[in-house]
C-alpha atoms as a PDB file:
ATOM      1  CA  UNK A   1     -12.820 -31.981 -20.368  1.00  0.00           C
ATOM      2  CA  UNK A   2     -12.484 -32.827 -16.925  1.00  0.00           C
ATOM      3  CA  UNK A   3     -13.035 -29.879 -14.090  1.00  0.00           C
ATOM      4  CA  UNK A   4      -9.590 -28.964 -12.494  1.00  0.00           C
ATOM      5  CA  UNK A   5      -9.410 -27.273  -9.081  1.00  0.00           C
ATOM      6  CA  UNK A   6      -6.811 -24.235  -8.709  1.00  0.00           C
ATOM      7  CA  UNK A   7      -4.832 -23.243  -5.364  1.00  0.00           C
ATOM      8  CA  UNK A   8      -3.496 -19.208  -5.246  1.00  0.00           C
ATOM      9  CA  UNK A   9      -1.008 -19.051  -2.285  1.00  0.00           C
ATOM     10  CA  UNK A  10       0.029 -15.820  -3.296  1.00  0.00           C
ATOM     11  CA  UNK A  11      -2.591 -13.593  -5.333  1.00  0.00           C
ATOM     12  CA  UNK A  12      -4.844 -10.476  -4.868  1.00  0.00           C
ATOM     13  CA  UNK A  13      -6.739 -12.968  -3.603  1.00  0.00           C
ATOM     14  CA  UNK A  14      -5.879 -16.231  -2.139  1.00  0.00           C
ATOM     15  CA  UNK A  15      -8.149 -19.915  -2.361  1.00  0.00           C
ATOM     16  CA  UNK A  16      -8.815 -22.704  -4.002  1.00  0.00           C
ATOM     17  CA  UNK A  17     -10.959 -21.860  -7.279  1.00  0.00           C
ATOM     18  CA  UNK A  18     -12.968 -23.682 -10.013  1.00  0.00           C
ATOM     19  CA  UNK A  19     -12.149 -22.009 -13.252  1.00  0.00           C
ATOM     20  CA  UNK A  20      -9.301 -20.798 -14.719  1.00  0.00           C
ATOM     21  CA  UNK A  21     -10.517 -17.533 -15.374  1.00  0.00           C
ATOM     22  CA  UNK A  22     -11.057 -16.671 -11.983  1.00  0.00           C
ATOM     23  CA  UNK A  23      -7.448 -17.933 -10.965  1.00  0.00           C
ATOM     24  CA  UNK A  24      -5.947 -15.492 -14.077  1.00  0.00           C
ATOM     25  CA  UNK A  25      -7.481 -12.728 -12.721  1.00  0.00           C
ATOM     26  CA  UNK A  26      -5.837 -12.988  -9.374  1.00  0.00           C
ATOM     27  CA  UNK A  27      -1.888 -14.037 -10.241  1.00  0.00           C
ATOM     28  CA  UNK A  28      -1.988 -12.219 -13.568  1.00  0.00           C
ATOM     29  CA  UNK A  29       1.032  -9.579 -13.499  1.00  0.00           C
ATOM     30  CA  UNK A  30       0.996 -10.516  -9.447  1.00  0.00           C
ATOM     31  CA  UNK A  31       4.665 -10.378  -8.987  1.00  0.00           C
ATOM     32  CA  UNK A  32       5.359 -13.327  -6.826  1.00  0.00           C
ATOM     33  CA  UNK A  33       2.396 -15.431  -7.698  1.00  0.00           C
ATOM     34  CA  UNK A  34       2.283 -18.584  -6.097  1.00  0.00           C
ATOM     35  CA  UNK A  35      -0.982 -21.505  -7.666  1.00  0.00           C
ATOM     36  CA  UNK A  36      -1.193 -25.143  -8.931  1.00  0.00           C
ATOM     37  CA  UNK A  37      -3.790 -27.072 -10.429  1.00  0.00           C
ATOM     38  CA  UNK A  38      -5.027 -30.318  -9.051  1.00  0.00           C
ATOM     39  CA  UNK A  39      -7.686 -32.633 -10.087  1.00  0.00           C
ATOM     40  CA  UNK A  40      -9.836 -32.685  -7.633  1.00  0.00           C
ATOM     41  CA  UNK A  41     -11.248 -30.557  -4.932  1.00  0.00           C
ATOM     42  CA  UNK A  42     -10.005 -32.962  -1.765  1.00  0.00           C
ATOM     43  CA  UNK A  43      -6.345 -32.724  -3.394  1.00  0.00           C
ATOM     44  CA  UNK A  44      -6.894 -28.652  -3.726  1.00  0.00           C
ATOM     45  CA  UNK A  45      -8.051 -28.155  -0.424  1.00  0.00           C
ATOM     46  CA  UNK A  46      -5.489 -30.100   1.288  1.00  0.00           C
ATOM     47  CA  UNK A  47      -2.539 -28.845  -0.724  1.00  0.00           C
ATOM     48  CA  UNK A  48      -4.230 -24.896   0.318  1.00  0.00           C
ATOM     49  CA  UNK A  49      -3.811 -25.679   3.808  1.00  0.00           C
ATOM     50  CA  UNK A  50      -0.628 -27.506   3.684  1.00  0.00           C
ATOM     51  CA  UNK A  51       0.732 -24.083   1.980  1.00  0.00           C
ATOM     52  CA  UNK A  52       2.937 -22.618  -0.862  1.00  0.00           C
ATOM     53  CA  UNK A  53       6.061 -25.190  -1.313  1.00  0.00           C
ATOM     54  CA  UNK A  54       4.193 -27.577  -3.597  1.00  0.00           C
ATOM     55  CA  UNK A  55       3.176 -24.475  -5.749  1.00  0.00           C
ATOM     56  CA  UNK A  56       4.826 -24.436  -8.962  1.00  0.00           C
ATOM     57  CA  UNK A  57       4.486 -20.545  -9.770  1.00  0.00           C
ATOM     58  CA  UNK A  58       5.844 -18.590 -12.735  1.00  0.00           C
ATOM     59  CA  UNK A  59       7.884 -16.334 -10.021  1.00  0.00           C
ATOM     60  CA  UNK A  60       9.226 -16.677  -6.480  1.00  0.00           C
ATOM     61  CA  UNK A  61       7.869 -14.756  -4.011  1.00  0.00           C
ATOM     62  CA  UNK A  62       9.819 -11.250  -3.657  1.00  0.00           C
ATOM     63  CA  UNK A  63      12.010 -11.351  -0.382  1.00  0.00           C
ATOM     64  CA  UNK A  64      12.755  -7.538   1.534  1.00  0.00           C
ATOM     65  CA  UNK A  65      15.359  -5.806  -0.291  1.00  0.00           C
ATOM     66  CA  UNK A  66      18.604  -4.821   2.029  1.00  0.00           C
ATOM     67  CA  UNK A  67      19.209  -1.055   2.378  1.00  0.00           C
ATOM     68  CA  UNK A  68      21.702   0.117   0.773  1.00  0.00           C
ATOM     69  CA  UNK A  69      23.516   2.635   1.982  1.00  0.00           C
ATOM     70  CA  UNK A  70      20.393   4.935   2.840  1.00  0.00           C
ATOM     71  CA  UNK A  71      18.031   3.695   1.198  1.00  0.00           C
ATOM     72  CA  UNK A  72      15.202   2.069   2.124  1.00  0.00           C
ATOM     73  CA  UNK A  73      14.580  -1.548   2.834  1.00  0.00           C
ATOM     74  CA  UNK A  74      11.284  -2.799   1.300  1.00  0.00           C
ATOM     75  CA  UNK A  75       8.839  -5.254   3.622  1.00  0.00           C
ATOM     76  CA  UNK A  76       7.456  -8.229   2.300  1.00  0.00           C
ATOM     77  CA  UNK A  77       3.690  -8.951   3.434  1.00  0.00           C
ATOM     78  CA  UNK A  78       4.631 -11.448   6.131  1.00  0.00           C
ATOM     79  CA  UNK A  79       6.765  -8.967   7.179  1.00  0.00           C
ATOM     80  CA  UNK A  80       4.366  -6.472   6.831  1.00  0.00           C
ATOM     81  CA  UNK A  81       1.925  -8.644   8.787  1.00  0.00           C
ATOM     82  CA  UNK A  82       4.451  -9.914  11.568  1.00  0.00           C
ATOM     83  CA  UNK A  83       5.345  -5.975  12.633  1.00  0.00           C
ATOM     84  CA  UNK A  84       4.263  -6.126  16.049  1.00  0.00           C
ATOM     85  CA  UNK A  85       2.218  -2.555  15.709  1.00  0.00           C
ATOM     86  CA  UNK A  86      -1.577  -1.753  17.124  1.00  0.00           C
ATOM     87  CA  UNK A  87      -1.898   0.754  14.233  1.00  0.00           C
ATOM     88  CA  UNK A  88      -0.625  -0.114  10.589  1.00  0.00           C
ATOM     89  CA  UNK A  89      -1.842   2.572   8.027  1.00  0.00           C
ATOM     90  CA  UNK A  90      -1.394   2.055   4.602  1.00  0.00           C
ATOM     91  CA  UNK A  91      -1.189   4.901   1.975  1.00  0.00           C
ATOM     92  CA  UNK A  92      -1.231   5.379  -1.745  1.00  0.00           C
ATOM     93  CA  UNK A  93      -1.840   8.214  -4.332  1.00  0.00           C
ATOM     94  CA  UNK A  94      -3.122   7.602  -8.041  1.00  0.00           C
ATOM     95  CA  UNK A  95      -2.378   9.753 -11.143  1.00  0.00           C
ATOM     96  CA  UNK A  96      -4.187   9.544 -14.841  1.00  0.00           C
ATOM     97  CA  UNK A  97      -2.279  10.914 -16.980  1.00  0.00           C
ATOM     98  CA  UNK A  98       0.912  11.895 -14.874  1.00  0.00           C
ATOM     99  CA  UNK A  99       0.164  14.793 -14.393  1.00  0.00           C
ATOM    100  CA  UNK A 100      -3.018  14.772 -14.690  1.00  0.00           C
ATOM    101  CA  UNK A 101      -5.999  13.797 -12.299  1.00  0.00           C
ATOM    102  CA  UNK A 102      -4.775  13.132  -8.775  1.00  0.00           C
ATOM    103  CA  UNK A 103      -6.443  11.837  -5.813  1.00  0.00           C
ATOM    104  CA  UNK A 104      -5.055   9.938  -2.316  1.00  0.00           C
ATOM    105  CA  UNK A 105      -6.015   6.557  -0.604  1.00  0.00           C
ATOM    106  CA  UNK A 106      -5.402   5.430   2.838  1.00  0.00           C
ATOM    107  CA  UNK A 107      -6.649   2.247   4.602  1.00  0.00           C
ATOM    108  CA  UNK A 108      -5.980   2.252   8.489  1.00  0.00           C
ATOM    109  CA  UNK A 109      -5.670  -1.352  10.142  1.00  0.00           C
ATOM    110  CA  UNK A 110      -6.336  -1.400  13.939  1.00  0.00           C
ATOM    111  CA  UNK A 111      -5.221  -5.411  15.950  1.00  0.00           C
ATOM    112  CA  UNK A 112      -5.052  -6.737  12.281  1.00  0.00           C
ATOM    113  CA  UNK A 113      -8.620  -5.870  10.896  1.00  0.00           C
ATOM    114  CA  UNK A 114      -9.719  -2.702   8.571  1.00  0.00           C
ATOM    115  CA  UNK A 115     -11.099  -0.555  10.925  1.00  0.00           C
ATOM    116  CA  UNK A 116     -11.283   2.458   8.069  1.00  0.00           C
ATOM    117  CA  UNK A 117     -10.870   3.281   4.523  1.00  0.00           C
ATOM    118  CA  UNK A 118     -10.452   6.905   3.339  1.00  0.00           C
ATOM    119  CA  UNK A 119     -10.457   8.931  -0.278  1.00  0.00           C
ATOM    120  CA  UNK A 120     -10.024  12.140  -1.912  1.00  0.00           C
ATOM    121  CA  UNK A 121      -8.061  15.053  -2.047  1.00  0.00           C
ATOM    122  CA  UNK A 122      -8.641  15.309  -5.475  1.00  0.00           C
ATOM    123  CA  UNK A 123      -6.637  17.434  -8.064  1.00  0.00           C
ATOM    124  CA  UNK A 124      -6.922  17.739 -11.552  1.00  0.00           C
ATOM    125  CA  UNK A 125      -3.869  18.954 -12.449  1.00  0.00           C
ATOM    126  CA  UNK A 126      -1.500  17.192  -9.552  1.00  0.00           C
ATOM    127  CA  UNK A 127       1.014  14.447 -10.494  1.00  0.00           C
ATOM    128  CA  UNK A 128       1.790  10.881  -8.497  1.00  0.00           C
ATOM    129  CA  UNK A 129       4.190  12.982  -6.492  1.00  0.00           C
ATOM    130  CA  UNK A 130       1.633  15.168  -5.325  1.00  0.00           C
ATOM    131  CA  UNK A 131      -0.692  12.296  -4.533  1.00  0.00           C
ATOM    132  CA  UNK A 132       1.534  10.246  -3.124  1.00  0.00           C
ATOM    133  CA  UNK A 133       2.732  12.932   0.172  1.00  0.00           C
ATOM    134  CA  UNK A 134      -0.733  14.277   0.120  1.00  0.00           C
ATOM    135  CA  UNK A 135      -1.462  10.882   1.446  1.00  0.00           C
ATOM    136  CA  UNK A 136       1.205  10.270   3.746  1.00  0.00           C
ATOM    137  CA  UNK A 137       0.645  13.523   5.171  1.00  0.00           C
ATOM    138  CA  UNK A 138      -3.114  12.292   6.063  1.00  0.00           C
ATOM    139  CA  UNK A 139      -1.755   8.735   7.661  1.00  0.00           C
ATOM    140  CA  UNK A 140       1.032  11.153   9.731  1.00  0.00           C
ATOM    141  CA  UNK A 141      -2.060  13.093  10.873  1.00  0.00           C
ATOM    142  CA  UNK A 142      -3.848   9.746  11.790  1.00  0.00           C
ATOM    143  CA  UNK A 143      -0.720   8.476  13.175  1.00  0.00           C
ATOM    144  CA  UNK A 144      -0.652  11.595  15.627  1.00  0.00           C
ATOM    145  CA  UNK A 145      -4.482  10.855  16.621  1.00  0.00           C
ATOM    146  CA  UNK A 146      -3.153   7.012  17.363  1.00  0.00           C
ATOM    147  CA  UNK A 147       0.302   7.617  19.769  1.00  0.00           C
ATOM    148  CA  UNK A 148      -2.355   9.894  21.485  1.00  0.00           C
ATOM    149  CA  UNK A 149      -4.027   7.448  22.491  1.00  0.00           C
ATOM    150  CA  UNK A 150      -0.743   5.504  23.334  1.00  0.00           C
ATOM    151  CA  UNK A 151      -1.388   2.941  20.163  1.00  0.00           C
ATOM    152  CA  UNK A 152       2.162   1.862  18.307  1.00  0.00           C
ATOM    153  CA  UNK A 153       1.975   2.896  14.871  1.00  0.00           C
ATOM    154  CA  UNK A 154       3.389   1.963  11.381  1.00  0.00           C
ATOM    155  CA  UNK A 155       2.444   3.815   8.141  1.00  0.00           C
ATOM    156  CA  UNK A 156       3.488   2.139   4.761  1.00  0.00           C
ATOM    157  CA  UNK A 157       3.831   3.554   1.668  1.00  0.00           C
ATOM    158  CA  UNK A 158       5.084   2.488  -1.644  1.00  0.00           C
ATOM    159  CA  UNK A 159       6.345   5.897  -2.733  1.00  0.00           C
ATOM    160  CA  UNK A 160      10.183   5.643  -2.097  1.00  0.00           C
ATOM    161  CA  UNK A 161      10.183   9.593  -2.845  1.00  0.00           C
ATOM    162  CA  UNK A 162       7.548  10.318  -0.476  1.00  0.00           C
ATOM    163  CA  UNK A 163       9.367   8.430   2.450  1.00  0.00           C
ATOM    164  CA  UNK A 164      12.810   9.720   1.216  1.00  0.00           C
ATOM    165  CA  UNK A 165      11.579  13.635   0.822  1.00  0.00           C
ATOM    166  CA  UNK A 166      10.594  13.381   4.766  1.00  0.00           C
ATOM    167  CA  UNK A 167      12.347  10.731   6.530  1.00  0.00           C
ATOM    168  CA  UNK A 168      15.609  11.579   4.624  1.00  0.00           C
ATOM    169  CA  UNK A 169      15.751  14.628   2.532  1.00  0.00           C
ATOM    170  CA  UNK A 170      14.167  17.058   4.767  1.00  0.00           C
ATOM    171  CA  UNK A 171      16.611  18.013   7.337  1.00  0.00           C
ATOM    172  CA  UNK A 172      19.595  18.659   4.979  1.00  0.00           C
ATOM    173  CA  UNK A 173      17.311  20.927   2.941  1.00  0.00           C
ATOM    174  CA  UNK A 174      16.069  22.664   6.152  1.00  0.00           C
ATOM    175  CA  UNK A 175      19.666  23.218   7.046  1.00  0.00           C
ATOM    176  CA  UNK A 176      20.739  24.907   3.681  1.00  0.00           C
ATOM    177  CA  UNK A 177      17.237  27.227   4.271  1.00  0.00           C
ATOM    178  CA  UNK A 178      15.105  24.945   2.022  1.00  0.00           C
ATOM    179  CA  UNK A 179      17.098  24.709  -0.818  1.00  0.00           C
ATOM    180  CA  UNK A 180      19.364  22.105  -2.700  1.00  0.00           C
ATOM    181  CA  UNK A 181      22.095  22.140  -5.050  1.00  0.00           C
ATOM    182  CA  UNK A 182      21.118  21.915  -8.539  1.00  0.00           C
ATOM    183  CA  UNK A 183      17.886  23.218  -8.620  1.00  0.00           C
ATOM    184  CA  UNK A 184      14.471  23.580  -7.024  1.00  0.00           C
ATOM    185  CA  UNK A 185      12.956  21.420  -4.251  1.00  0.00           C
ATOM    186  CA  UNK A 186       9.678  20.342  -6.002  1.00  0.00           C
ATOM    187  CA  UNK A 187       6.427  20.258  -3.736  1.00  0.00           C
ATOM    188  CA  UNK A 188       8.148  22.367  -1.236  1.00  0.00           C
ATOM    189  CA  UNK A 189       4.891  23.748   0.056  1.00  0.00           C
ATOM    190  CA  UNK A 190       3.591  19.984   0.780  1.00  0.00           C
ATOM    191  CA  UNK A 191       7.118  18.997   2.055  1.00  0.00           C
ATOM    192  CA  UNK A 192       7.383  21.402   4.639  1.00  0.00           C
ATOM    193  CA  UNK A 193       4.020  21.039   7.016  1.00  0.00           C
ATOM    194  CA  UNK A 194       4.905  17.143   6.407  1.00  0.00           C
ATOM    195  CA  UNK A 195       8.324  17.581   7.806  1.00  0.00           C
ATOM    196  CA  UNK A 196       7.335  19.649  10.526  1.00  0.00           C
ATOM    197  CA  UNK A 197       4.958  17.007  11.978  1.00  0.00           C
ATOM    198  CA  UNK A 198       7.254  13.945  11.447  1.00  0.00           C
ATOM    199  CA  UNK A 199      10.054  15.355  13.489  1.00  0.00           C
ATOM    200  CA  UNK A 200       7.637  15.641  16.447  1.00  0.00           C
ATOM    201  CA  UNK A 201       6.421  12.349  15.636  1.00  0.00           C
ATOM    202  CA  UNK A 202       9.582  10.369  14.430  1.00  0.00           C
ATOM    203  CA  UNK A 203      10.164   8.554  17.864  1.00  0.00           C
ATOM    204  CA  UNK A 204       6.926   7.274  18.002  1.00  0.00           C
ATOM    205  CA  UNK A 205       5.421   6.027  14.545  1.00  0.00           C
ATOM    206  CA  UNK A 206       7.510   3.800  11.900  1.00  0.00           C
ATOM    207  CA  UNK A 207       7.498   5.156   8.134  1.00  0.00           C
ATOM    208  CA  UNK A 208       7.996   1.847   5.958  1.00  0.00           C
ATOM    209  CA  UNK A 209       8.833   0.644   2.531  1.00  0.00           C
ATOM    210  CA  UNK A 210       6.300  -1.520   0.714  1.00  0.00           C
ATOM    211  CA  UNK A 211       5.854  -2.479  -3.595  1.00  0.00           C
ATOM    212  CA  UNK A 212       2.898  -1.778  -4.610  1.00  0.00           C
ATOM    213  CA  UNK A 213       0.250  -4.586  -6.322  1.00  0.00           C
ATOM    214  CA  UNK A 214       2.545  -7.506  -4.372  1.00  0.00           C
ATOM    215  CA  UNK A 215      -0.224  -8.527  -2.639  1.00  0.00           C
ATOM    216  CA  UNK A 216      -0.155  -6.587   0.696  1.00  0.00           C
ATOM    217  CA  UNK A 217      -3.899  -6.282   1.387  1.00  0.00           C
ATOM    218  CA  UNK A 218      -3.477  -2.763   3.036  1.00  0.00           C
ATOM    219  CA  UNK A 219      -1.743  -1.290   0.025  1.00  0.00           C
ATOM    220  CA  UNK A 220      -4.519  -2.522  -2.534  1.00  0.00           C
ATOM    221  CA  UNK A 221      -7.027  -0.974  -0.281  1.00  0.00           C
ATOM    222  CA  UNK A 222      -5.027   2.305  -0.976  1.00  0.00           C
ATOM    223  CA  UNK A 223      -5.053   2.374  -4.303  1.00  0.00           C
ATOM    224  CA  UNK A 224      -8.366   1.848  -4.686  1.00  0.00           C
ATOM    225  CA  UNK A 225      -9.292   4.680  -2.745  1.00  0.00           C
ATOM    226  CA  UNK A 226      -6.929   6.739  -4.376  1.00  0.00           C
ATOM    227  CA  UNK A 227      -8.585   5.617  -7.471  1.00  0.00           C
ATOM    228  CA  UNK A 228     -11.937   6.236  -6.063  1.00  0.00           C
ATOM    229  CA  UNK A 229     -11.079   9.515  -5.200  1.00  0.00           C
ATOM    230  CA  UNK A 230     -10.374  10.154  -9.121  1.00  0.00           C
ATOM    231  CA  UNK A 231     -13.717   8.741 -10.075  1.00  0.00           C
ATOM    232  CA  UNK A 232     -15.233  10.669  -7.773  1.00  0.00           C
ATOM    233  CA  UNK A 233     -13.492  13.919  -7.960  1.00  0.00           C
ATOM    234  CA  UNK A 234     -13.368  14.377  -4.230  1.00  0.00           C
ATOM    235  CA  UNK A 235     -11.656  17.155  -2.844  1.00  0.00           C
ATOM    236  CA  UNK A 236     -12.053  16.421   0.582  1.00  0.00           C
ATOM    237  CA  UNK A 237     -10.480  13.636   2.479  1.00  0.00           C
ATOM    238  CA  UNK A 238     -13.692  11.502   3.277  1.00  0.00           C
ATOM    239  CA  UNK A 239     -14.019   8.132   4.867  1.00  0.00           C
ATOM    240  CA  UNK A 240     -15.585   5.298   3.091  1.00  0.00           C
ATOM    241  CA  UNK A 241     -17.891   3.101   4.726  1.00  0.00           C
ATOM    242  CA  UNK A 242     -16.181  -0.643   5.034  1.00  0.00           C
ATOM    243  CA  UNK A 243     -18.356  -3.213   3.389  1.00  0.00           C
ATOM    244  CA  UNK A 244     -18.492  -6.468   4.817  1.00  0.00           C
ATOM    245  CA  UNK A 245     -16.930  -8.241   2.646  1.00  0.00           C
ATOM    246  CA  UNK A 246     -13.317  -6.464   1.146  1.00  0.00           C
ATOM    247  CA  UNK A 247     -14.393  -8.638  -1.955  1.00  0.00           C
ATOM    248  CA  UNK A 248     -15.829  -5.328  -3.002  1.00  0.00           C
ATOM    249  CA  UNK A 249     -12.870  -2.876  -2.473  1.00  0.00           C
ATOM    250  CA  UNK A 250     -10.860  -5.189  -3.649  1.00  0.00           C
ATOM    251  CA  UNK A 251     -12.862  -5.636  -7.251  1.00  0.00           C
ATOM    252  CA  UNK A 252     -12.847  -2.069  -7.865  1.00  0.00           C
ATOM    253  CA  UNK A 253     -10.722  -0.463 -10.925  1.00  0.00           C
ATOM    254  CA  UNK A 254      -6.796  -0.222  -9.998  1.00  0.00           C
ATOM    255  CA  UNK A 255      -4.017   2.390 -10.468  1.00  0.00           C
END
């Protein structure tokens, strides 16, 4: 059989590659998964370079979803990419079982490289919630470091109820003395300190929207770490060293 060449355009990771195997593993349950085969490397190569409209994926690639109303609107990676920040600080948490084992990821971004990866926080009885704001909390923290030093900053994070429970929810429930109707605020005692430092923040760092595993770079560092964190049971927030290649991070077990 002869060899076939495959293009990724969109993918966990992006190329031309010689075996189908290797192409699986990187569009497989990708939403938005852009490849094509060709017959030969020249014809790969070219169409890689020449970009994604000759691709004949299973999906389109996911466009930013409108708000609605107040909700959030979601960023695509080029969007992600084209924000014209300094800082851009990604965040995730990870949760096995839910509840169950919980740890938090962040991967800061400084002029478009990864200038730091961090892990931890570890719980063993937390939930995705709880992993989830512990991490944004961290990135707000960074965030504050940043404007300090009069960077712009962006944090992204693909927990709708982290952003929501901050950006959103926070002041009415402040208002009413920390309650709502219907029932008890859950992870009040996370919520609160959170709240507190976004509202001295809020003019000065952007809290954003993204999916998760739609192949924005920053948010699959995340999750690693977050996973990391689990493996590791880490209970501190420590920073991992970058390799030189994110070939490494980016091969490492998923949440």
């Amino acid at each position: 059989m002869a060899q076939k060449f495959y293009v990724v355009w969109e993918g966990r990771q992006t190329g031309v590659f010689t075996d189908w195997d290797t192409c699986k593993a990187q569009i497989d349950k990708f939403a938005g998964a852009r490849y094509k085969s060709y017959k030969t490397r020249s014809e790969a190569e070219s169409a890689f370079r020449g970009g994604a409209k000759a691709a004949i994926g299973k999906a389109k690639p996911k466009t930013a979803k409108k708000p609605s109303g107040r909700g959030l609107k979601t960023y695509s990676a080029a969007e992600v990419e084209a924000l014209p920040v300094k800082t851009k600080i990604f965040t995730d948490g990870g949760c096995e079982p839910n509840p169950g084992k919980a740890a938090s990821g962040v991967a800061v971004y400084r002029e478009g490289e990864v200038a730091e990866l961090w892990f931890g926080l570890f719980n063993p009885q937390g939930t995705n919630n709880t992993a989830e704001l512990n991490a944004l909390h961290q990135a707000l923290l960074m965030a504050e470091k940043e404007i300090a030093e009069k960077a712009t900053v962006a944090i992204f994070c693909d927990s709708k109820y982290s952003i929501q429970c901050v950006t959103q929810w926070a002041a009415g429930w402040e208002k009413k003395g920390w309650k709502k109707t219907g029932g008890e605020i859950k992870n009040l005692d996370l919520i609160q300190p959170m709240y507190l430092l976004y509202t001295k923040l809020k003019k000065s760092v952007q809290v954003l929207h993204v999916n998760g595993h739609v192949g924005v770079q920053g948010n699959e560092l995340a999750d690693r770490m977050s996973i990391h964190g689990i493996d590791a049971k880490e209970k501190s927030f420590t920073q991992y060293e970058v390799p030189a290649s994110l070939k490494k991070i980016l091969a490492m077990r998923t949440g």
